[in-house]
C-alpha atoms as a PDB file:
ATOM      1  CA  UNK A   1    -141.716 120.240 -86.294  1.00  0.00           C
ATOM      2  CA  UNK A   2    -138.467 119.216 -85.329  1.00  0.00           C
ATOM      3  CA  UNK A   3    -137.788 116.351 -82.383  1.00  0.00           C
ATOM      4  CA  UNK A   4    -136.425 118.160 -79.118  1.00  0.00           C
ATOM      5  CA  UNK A   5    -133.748 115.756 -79.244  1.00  0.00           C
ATOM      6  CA  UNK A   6    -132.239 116.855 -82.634  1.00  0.00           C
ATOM      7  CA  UNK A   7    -132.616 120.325 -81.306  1.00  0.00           C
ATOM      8  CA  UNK A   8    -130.715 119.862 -78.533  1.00  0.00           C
ATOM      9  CA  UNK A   9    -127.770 118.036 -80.514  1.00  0.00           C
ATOM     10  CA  UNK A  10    -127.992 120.698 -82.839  1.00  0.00           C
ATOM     11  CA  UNK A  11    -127.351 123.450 -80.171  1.00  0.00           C
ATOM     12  CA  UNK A  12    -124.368 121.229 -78.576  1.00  0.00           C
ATOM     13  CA  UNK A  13    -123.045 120.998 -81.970  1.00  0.00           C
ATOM     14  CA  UNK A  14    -123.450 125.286 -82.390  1.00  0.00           C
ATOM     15  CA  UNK A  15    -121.744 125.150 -78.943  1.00  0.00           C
ATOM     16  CA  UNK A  16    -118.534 123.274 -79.307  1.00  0.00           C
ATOM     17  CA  UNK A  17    -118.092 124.645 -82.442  1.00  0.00           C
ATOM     18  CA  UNK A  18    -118.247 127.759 -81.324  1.00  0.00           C
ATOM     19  CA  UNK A  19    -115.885 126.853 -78.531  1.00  0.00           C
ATOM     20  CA  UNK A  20    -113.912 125.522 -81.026  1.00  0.00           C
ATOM     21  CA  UNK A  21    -113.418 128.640 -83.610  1.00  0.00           C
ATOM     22  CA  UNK A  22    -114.616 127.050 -86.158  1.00  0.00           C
ATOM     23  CA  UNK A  23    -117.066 127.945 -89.074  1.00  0.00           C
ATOM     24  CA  UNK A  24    -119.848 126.489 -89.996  1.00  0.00           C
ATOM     25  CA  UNK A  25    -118.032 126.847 -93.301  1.00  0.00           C
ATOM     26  CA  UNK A  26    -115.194 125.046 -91.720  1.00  0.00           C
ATOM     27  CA  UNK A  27    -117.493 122.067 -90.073  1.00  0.00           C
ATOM     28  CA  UNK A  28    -119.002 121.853 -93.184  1.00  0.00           C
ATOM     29  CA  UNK A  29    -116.255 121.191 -95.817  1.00  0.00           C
ATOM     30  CA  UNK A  30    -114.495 118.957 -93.063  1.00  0.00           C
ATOM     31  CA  UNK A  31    -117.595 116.669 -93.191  1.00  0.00           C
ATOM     32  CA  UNK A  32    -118.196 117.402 -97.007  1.00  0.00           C
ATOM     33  CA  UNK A  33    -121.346 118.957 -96.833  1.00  0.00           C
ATOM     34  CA  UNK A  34    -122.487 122.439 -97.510  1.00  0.00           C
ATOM     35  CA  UNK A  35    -122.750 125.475 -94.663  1.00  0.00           C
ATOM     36  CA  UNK A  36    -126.338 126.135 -95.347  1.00  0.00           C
ATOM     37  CA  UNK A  37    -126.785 121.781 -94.304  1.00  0.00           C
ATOM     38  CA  UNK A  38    -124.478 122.490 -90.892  1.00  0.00           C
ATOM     39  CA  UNK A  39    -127.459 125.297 -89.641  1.00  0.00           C
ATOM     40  CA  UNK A  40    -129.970 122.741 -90.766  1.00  0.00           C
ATOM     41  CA  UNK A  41    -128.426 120.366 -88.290  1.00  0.00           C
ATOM     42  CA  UNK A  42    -127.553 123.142 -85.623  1.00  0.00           C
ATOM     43  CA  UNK A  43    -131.013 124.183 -85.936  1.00  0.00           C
ATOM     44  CA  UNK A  44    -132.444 120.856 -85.232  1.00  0.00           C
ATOM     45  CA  UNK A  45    -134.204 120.985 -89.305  1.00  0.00           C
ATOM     46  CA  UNK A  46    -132.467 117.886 -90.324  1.00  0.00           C
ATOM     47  CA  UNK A  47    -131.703 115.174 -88.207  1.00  0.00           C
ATOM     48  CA  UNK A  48    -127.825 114.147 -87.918  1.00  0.00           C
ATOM     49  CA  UNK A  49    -126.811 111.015 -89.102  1.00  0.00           C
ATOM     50  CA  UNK A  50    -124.406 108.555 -86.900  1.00  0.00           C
ATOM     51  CA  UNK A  51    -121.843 108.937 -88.977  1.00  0.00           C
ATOM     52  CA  UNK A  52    -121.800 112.788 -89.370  1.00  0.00           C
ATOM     53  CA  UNK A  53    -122.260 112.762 -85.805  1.00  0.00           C
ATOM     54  CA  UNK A  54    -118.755 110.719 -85.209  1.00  0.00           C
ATOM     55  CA  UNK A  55    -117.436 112.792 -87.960  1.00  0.00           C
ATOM     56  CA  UNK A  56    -118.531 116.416 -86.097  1.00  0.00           C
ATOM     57  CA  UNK A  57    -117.576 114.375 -82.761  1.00  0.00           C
ATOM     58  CA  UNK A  58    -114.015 114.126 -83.978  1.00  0.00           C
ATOM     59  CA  UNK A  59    -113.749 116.715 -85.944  1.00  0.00           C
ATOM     60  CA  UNK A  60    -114.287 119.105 -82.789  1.00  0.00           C
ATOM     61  CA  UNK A  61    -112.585 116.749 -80.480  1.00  0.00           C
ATOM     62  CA  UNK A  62    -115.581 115.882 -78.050  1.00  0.00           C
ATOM     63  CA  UNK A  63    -117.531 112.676 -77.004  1.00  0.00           C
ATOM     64  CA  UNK A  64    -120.484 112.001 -78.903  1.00  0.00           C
ATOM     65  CA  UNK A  65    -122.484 111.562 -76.014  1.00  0.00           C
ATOM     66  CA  UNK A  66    -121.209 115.381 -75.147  1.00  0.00           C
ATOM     67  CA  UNK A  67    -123.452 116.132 -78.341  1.00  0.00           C
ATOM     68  CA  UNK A  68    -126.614 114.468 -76.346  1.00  0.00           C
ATOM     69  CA  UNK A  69    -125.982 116.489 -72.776  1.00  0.00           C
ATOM     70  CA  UNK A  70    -129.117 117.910 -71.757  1.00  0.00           C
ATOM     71  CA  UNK A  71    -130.976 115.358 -73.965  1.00  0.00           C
ATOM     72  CA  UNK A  72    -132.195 112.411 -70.987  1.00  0.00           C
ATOM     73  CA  UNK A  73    -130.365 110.263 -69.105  1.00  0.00           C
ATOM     74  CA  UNK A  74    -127.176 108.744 -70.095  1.00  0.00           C
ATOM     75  CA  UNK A  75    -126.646 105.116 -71.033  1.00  0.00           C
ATOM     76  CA  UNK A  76    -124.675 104.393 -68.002  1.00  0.00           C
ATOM     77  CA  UNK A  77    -127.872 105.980 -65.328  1.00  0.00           C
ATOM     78  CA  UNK A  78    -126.704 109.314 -63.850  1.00  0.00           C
ATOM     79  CA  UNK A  79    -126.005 112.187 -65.909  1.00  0.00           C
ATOM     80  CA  UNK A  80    -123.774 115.086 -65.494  1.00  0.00           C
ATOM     81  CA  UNK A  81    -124.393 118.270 -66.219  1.00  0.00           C
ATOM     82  CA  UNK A  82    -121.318 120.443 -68.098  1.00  0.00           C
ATOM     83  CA  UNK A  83    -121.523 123.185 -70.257  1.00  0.00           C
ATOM     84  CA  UNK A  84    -119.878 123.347 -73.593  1.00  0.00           C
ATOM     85  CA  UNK A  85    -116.938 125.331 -71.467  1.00  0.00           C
ATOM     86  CA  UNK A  86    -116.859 123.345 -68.052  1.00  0.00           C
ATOM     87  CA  UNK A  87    -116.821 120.633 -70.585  1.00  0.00           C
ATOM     88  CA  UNK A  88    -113.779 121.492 -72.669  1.00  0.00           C
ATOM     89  CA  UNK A  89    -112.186 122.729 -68.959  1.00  0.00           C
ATOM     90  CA  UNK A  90    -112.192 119.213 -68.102  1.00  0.00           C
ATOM     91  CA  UNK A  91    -110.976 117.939 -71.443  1.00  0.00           C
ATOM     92  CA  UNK A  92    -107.918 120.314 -71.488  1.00  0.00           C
ATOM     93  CA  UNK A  93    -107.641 119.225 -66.994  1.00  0.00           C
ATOM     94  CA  UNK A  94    -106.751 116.025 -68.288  1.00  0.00           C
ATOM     95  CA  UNK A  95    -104.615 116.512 -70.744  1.00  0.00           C
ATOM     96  CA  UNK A  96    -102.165 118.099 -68.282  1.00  0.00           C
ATOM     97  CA  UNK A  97     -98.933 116.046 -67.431  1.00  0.00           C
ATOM     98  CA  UNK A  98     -98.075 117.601 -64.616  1.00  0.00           C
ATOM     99  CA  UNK A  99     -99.646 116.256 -60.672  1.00  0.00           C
ATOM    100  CA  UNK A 100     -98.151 120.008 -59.654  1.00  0.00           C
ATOM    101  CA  UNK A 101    -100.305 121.727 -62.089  1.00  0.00           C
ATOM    102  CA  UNK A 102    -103.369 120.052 -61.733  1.00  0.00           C
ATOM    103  CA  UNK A 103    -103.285 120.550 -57.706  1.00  0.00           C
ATOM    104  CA  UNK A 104    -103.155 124.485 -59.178  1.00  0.00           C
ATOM    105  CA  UNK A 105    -106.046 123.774 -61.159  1.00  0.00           C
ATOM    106  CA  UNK A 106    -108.161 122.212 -58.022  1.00  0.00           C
ATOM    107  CA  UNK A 107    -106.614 124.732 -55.633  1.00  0.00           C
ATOM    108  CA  UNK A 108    -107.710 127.595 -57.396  1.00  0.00           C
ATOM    109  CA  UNK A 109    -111.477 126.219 -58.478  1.00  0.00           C
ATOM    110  CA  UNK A 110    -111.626 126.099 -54.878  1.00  0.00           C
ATOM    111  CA  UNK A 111    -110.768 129.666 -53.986  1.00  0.00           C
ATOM    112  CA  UNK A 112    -113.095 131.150 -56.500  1.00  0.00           C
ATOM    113  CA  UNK A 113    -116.030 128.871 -55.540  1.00  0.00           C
ATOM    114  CA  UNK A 114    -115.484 129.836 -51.874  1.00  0.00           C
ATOM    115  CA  UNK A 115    -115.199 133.626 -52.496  1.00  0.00           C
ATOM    116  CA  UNK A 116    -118.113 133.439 -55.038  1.00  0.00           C
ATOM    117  CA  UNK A 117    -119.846 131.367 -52.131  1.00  0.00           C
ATOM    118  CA  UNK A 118    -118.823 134.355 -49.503  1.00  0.00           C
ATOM    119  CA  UNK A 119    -119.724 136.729 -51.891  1.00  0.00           C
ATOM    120  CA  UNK A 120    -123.386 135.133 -52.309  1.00  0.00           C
ATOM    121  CA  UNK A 121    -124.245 134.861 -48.477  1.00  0.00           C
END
């Protein structure tokens, strides 16, 4: 029976690839290994090495430690919870140069949280 843990990596890993576009053909002959192993692992089957883990890390352009969210606490004592897309939202927040359009960014989060909030009461 397979550890929750490698379940849970697995999904993350069926996640961000998913996110990502990319195969499980594609993940697979980046990391030299064969589709059918890359469901194994997304499974939870087989158990992912730490170095196919760095490998699928970079290869999709997260943290590892994205691949353990939902898996206990984090090294560091709190935890946040993302999903796979609030996730790569914040990635791609960060990456933007401009203070002007990351004020956009926060201003409208804010307006659509509100009205979802009104919307909800």
């Amino acid at each position: 029976m397979p550890d929750p843990v490698d379940i849970i990596v697995g999904r993350n890993v069926r996640q961000f690839r998913a996110l990502r576009r990319v195969s499980q053909l594609e993940l697979g002959e980046a990391l030299g290994l064969t589709f059918q192993q890359i469901q194994k692992y997304e499974k939870g089957t087989n158990r992912v090495s730490a170095s196919k883990l760095h490998q699928i890390a970079v290869f999709l352009d997260v943290e590892i430690s994205a691949l353990f969210e939902g898996a206990g606490m984090s090294p560091f004592g709190s935890r946040v919870e993302l999903s796979p897309d609030a996730y790569a939202l914040a990635l791609s927040y960060d990456k933007l140069n401009s203070p002007a359009g990351k004020e956009a960014v926060k201003t409208i989060v804010t307006l659509m949280t509100g009205e979802a909030a009104e919307t909800a009461a």
